[in-house]
N, C-alpha and C. Protein backbone atom coordinates (compact mmCIF):
# COMPACT_ATOMS: atom_id res chain seq x y z
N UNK A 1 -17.33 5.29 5.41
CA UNK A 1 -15.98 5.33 4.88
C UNK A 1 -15.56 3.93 4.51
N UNK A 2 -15.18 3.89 3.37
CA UNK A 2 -14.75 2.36 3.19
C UNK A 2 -13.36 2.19 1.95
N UNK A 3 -12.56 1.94 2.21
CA UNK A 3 -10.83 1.72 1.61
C UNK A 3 -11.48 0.65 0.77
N UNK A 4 -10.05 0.22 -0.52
CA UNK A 4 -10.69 -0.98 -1.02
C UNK A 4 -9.33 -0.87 -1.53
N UNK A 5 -8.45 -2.11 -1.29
CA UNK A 5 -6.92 -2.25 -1.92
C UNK A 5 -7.41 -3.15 -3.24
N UNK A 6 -6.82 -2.99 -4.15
CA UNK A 6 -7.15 -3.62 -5.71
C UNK A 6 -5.74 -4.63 -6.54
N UNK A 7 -5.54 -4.90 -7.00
CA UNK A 7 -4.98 -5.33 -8.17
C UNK A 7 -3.38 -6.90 -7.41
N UNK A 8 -3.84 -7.18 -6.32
CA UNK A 8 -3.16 -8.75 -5.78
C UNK A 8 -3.63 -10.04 -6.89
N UNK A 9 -2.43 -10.49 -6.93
CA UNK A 9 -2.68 -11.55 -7.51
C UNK A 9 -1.55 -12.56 -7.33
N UNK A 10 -1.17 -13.36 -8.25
CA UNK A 10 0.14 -14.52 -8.48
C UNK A 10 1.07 -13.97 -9.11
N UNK A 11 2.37 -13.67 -9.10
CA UNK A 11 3.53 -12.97 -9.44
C UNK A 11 4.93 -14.10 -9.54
N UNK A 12 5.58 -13.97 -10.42
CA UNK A 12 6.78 -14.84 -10.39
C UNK A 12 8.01 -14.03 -9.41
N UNK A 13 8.98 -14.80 -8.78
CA UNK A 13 9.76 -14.29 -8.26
C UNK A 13 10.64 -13.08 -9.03
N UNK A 14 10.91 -12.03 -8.86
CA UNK A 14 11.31 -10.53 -9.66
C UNK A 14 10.46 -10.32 -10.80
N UNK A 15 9.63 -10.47 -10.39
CA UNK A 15 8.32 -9.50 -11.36
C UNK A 15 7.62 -7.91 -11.26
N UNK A 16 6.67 -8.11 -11.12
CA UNK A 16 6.13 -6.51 -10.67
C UNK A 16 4.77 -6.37 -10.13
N UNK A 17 4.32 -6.13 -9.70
CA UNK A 17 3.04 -5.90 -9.53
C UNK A 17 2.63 -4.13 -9.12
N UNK A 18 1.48 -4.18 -9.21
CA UNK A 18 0.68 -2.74 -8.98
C UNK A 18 -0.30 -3.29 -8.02
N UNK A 19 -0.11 -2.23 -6.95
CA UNK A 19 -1.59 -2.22 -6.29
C UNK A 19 -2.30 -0.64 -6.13
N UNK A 20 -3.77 -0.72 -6.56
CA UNK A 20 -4.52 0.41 -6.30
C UNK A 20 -5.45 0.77 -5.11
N UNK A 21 -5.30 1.80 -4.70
CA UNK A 21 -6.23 2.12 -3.08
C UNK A 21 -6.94 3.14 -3.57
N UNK A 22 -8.51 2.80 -3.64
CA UNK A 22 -9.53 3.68 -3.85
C UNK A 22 -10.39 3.45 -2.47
N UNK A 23 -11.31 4.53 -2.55
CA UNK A 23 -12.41 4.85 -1.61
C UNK A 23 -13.63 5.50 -1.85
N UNK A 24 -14.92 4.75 -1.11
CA UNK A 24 -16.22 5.80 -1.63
C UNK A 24 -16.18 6.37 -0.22
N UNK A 25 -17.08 7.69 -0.91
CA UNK A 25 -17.49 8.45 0.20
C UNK A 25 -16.44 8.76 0.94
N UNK A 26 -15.38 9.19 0.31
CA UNK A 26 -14.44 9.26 1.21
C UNK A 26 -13.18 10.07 0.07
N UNK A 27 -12.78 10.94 0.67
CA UNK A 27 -10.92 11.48 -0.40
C UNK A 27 -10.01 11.56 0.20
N UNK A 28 -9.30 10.74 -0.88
CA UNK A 28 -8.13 10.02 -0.30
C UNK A 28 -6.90 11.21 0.10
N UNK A 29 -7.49 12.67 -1.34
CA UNK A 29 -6.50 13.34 -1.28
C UNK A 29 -5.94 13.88 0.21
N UNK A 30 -7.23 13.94 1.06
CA UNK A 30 -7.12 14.88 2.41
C UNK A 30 -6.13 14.33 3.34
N UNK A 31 -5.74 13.26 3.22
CA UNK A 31 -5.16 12.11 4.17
C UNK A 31 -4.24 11.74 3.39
N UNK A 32 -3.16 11.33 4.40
CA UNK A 32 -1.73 10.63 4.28
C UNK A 32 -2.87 9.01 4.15
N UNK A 33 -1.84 8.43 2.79
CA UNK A 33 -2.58 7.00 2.95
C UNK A 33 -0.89 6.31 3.03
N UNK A 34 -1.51 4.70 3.41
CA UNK A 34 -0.43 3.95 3.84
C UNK A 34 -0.88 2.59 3.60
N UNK A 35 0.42 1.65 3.34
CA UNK A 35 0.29 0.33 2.58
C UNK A 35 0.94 -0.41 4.00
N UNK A 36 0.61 -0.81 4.48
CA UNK A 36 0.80 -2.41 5.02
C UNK A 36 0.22 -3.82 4.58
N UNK A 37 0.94 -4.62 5.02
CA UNK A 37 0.80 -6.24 4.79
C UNK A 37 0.75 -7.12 5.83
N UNK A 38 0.04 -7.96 5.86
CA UNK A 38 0.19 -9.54 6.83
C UNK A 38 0.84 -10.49 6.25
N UNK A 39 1.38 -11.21 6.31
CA UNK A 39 1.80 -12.79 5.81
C UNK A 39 1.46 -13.71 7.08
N UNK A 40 0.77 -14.75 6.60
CA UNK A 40 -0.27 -15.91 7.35
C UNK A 40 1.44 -16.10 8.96
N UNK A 41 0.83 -15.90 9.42
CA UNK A 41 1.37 -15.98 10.90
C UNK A 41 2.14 -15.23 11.14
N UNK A 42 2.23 -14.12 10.81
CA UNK A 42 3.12 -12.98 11.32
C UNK A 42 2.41 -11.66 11.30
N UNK A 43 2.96 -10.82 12.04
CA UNK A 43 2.20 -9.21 12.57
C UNK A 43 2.30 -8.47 11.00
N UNK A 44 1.43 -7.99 11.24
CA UNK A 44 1.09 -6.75 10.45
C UNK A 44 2.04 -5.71 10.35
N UNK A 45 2.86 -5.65 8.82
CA UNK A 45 3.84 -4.68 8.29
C UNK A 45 4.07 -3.45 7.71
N UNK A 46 4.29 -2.18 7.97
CA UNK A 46 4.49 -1.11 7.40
C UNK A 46 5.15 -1.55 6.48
N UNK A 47 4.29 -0.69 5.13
CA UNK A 47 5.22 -0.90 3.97
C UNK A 47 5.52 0.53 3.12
N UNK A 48 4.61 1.34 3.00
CA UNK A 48 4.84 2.88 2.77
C UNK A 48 3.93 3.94 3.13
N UNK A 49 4.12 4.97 3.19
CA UNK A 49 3.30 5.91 3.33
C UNK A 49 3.74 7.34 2.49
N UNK A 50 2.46 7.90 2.03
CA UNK A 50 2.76 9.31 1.12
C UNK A 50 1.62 9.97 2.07
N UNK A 51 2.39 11.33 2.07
CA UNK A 51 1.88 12.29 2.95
C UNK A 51 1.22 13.04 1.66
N UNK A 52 -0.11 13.70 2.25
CA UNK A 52 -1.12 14.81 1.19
C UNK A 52 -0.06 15.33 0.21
N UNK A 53 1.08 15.81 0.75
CA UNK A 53 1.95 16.54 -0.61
C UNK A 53 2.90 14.74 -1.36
N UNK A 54 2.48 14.75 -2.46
CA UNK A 54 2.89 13.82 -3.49
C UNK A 54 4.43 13.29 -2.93
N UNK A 55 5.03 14.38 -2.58
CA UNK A 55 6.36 14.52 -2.85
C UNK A 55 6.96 13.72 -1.38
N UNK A 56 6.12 13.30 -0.73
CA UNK A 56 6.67 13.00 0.74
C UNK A 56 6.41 11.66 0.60
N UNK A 57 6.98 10.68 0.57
CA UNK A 57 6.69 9.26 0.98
C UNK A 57 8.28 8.44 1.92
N UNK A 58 7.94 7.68 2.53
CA UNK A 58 8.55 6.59 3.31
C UNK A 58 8.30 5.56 2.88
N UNK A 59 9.97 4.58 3.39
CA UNK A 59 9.23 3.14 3.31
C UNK A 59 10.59 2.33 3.86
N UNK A 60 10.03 1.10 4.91
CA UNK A 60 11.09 0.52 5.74
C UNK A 60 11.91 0.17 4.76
N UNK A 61 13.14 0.01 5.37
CA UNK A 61 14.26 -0.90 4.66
C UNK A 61 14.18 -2.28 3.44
N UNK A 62 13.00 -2.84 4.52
CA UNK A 62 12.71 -4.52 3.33
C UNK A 62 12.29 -4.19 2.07
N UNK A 63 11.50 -2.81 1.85
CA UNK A 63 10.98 -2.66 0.38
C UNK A 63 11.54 -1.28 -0.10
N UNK A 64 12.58 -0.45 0.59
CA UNK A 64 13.15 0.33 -0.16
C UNK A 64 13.90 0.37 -1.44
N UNK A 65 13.63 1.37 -2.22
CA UNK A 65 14.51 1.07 -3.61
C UNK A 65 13.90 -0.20 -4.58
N UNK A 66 12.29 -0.89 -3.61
CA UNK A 66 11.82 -1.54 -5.09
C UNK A 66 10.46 -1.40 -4.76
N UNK A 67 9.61 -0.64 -4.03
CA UNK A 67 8.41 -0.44 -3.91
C UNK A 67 8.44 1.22 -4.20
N UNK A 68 7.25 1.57 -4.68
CA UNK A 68 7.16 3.49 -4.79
C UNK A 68 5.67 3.31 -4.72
N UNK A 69 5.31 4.08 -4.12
CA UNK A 69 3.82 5.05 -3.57
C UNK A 69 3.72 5.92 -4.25
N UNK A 70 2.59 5.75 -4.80
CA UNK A 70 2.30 7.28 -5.58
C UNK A 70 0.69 8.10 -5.51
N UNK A 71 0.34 9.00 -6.38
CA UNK A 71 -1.39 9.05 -6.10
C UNK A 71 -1.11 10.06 -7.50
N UNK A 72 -2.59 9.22 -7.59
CA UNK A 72 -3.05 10.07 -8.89
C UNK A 72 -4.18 11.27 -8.78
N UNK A 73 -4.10 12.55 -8.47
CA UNK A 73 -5.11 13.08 -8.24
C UNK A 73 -6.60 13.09 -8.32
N UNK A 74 -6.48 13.11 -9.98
CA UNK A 74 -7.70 13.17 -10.80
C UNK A 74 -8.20 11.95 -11.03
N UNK A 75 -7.71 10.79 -10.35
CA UNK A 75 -8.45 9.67 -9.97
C UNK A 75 -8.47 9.46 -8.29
N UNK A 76 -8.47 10.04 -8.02
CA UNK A 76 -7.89 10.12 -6.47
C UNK A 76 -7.76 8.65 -5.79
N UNK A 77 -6.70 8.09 -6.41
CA UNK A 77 -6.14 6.92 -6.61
C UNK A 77 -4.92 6.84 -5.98
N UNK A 78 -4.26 6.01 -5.09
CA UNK A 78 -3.02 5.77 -4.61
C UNK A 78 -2.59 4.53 -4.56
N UNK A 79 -1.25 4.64 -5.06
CA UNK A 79 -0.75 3.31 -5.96
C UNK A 79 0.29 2.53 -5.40
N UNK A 80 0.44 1.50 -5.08
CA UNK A 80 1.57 1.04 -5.09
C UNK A 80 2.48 -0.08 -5.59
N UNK A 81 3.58 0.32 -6.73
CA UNK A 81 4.08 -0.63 -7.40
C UNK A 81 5.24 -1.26 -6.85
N UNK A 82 5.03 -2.42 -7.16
CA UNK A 82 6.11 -3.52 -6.25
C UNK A 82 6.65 -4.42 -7.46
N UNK A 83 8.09 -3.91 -7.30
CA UNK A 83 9.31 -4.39 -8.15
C UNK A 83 10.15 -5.39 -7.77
N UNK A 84 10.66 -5.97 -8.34
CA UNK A 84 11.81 -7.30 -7.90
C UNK A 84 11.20 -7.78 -6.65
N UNK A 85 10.40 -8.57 -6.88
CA UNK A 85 9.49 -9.04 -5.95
C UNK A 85 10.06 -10.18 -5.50
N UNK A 86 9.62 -10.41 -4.13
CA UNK A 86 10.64 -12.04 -3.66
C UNK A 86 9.68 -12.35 -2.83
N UNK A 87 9.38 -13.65 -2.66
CA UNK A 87 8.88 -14.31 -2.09
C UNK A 87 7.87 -13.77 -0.96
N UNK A 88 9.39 -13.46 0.08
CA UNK A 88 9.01 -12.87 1.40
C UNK A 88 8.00 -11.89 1.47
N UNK A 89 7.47 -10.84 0.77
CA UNK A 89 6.37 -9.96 0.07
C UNK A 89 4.92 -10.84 -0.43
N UNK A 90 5.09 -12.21 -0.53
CA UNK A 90 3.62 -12.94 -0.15
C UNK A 90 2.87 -12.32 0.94
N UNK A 91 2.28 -11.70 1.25
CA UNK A 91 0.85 -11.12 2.04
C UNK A 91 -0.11 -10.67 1.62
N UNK A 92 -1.12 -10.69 2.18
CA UNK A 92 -2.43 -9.69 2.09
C UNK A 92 -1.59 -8.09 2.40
N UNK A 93 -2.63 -7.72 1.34
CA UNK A 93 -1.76 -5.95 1.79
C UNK A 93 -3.08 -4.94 1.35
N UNK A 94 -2.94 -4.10 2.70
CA UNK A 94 -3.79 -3.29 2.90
C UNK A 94 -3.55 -1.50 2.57
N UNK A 95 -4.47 -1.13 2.19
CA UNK A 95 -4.11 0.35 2.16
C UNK A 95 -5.18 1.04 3.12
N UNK A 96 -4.99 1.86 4.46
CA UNK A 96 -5.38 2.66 5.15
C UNK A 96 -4.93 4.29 4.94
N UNK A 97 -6.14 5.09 6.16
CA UNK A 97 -5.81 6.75 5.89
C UNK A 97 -5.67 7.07 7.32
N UNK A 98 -5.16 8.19 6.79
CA UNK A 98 -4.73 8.80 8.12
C UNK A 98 -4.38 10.77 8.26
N UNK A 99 -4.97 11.17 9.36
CA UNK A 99 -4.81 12.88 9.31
C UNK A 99 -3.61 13.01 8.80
N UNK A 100 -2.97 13.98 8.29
CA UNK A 100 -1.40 14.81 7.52
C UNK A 100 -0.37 14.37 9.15
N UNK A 101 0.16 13.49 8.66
CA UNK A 101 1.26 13.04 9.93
C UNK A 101 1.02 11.88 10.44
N UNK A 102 0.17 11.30 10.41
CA UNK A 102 -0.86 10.02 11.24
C UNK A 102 -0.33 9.13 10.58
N UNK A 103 0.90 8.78 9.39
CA UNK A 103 1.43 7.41 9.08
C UNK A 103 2.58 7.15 9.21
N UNK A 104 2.74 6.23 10.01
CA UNK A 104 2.18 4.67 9.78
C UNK A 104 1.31 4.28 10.98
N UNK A 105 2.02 5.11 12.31
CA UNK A 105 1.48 4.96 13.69
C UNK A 105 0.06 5.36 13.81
N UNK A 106 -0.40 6.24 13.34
CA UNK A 106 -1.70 6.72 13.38
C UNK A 106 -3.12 6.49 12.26
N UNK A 107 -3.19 5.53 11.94
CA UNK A 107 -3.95 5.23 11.32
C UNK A 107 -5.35 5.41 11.43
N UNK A 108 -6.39 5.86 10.76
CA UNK A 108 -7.34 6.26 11.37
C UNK A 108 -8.45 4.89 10.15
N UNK A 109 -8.61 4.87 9.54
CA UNK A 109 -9.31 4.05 8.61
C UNK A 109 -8.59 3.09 7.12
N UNK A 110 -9.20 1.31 7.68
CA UNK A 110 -8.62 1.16 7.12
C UNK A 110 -9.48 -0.11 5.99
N UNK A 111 -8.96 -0.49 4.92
CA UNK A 111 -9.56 -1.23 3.56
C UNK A 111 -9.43 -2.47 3.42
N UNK A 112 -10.07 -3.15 3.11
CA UNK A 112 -9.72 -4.55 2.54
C UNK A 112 -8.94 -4.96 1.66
N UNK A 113 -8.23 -5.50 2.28
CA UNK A 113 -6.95 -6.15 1.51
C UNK A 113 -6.97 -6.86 0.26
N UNK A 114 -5.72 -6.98 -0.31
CA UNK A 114 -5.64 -7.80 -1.96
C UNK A 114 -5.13 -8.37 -1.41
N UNK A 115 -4.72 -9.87 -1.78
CA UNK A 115 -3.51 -10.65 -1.81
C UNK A 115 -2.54 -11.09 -3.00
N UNK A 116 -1.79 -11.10 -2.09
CA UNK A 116 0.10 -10.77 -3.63
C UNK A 116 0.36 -12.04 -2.93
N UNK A 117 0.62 -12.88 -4.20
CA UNK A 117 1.42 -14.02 -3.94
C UNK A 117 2.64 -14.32 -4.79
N UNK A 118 3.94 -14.11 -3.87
CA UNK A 118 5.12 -14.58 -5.08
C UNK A 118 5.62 -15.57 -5.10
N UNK A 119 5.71 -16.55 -6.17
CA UNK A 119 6.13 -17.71 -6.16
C UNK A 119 6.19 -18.40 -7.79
N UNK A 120 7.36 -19.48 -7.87
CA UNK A 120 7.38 -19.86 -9.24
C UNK A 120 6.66 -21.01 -9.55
């Protein structure tokens, strides 16, 4: 089983970015997947989670109303775009899976991170 978070890079402060979570040997559809982040000296952050049905996602307070989770079936692809981006959102960010209910607390497998850096 192996995750693989995609598309981190350098971002200006309120820009946008996309990140993609693919997997071999592995479908993503079966599992709730979930986005967390590190930033260099601080714990590891919940940032969203979409449950198997499309229609179910979460996400803490710090990135509500400018981050959205999504999945693309027929790429069995799960996305996450990050809007009005600020600084504080500099981390490595990971996308993990988890059984139908298992996110954020229950994580069962998880991917190598991209890194998002915002800054002017």
């Amino acid at each position: 089983v192996q995750l693989q978070a995609f598309g981190g890079g350098l971002v200006q402060p309120g820009g946008s970015l996309r990140l993609s979570c693919a997997a071999s040997k592995f479908t993503l559809a079966y599992y709730a997947i979930g986005w967390f982040r590190q930033a260099p000296g601080k714990e590891r952050e919940w940032v969203s989670c979409i449950g198997v049905s499309e229609g179910s996602s979460s996400y803490p307070d710090s990135v509500k109303g400018r981050f959205i989770i999504s999945r693309d079936s027929a790429k069995d692809t799960v996305y996450l775009q990050m809007n009005s981006l600020k600084p504080e959102d500099t981390a490595v960010y990971y996308c993990a899976a988890a059984i139908p209910g298992g996110c954020p607390h229950g994580m069962d497998y998880w991917g190598k991170g991209t890194l998002v850096t915002v800054s002017s």
